[in-house]
Protein backbone atom coordinates (compact mmCIF):
# COMPACT_ATOMS: atom_id res chain seq x y z
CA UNK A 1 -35.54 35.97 -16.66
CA UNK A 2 -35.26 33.41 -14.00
CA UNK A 3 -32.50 31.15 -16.12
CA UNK A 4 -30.52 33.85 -16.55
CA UNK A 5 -28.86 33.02 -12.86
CA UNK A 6 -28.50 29.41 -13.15
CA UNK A 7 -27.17 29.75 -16.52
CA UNK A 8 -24.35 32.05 -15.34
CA UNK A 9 -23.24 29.85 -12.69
CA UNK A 10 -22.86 27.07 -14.94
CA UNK A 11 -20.69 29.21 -17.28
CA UNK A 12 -18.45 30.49 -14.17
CA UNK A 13 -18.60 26.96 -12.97
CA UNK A 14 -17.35 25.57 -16.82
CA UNK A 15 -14.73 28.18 -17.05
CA UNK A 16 -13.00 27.92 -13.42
CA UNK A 17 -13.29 24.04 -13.04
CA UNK A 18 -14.55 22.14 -16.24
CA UNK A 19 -12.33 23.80 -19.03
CA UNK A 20 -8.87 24.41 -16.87
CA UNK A 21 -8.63 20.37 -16.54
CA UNK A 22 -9.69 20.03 -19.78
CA UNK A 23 -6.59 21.65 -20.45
CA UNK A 24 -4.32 20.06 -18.51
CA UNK A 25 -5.14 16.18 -19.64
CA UNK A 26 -4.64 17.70 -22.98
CA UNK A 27 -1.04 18.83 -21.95
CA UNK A 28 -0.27 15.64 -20.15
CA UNK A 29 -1.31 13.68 -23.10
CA UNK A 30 0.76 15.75 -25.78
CA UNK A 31 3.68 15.04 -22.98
CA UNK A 32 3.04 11.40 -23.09
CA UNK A 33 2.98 10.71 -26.50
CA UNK A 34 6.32 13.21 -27.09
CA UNK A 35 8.51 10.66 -25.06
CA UNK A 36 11.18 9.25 -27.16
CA UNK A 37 14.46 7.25 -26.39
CA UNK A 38 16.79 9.36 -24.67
CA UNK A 39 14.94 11.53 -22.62
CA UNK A 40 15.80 11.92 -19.13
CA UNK A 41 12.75 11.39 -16.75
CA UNK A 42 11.02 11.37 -13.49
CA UNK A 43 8.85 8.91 -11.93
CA UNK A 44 6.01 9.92 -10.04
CA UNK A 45 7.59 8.06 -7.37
CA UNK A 46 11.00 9.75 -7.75
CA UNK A 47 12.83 7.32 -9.56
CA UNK A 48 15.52 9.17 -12.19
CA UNK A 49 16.34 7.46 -15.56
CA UNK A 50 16.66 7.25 -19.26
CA UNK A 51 14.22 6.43 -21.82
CA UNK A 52 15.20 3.03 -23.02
CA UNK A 53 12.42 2.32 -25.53
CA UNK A 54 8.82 3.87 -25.73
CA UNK A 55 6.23 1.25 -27.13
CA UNK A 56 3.09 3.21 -27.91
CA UNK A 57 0.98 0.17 -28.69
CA UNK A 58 1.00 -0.33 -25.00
CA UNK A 59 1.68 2.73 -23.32
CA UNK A 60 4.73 2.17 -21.70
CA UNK A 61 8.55 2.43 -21.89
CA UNK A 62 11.36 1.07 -20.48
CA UNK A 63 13.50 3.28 -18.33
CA UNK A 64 17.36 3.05 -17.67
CA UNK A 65 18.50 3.51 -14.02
CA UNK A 66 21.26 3.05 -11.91
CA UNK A 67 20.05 -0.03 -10.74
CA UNK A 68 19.18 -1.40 -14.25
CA UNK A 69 16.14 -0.95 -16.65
CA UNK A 70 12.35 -0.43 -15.64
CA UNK A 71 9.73 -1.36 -17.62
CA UNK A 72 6.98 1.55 -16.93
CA UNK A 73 3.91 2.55 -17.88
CA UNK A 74 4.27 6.63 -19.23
CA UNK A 75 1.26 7.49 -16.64
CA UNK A 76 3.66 6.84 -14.07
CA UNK A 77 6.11 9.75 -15.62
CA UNK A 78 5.70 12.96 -14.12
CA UNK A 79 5.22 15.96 -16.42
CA UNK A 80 6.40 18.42 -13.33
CA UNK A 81 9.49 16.75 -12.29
CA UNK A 82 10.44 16.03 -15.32
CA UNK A 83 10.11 19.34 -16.56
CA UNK A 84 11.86 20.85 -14.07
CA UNK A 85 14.87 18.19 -14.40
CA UNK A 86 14.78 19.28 -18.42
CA UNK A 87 15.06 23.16 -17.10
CA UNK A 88 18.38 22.26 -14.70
CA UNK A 89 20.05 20.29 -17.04
């Protein structure tokens, strides 16, 4: 009887902390590898551009900006920019 507290902790503690990121780097890595030429991106730095070429060997891409083209890594794209820039467009 006196696990039964402990044990119920850990379960709130799985299912409010553990399992929500669990979910998210499973999002941002379905993201990641669903870039493909043409997209329009953000940076996580705010930089605006076109997907260029996505090598997936490496884990980057290059980007097309105003200024010229980026090479990137795709941890540096931002899933919540970006999707909001796909919503407005």
């Amino acid at each position: 009887m006196d696990y039964i507290f402990p044990i119920a902790i850990l379960l709130v503690f799985w299912f409010f902390m553990i399992r929500p990121q669990m979910k998210q780097a499973k999002k941002e890595k379905k993201f990641r590898s669903e870039i493909k030429r043409g997209d329009r991106i953000v940076t996580v730095g705010g930089i605006y551009g076109t997907v260029n070429d996505v090598n997936h060997k490496d884990g980057t891409c290059i980007v097309a900006t105003m200024a010229g083209k980026i090479k990137l890594d795709k941890s540096a794209i931002s899933i919540e920019k970006t999707s909001k820039l796909k919503k407005t467009s």
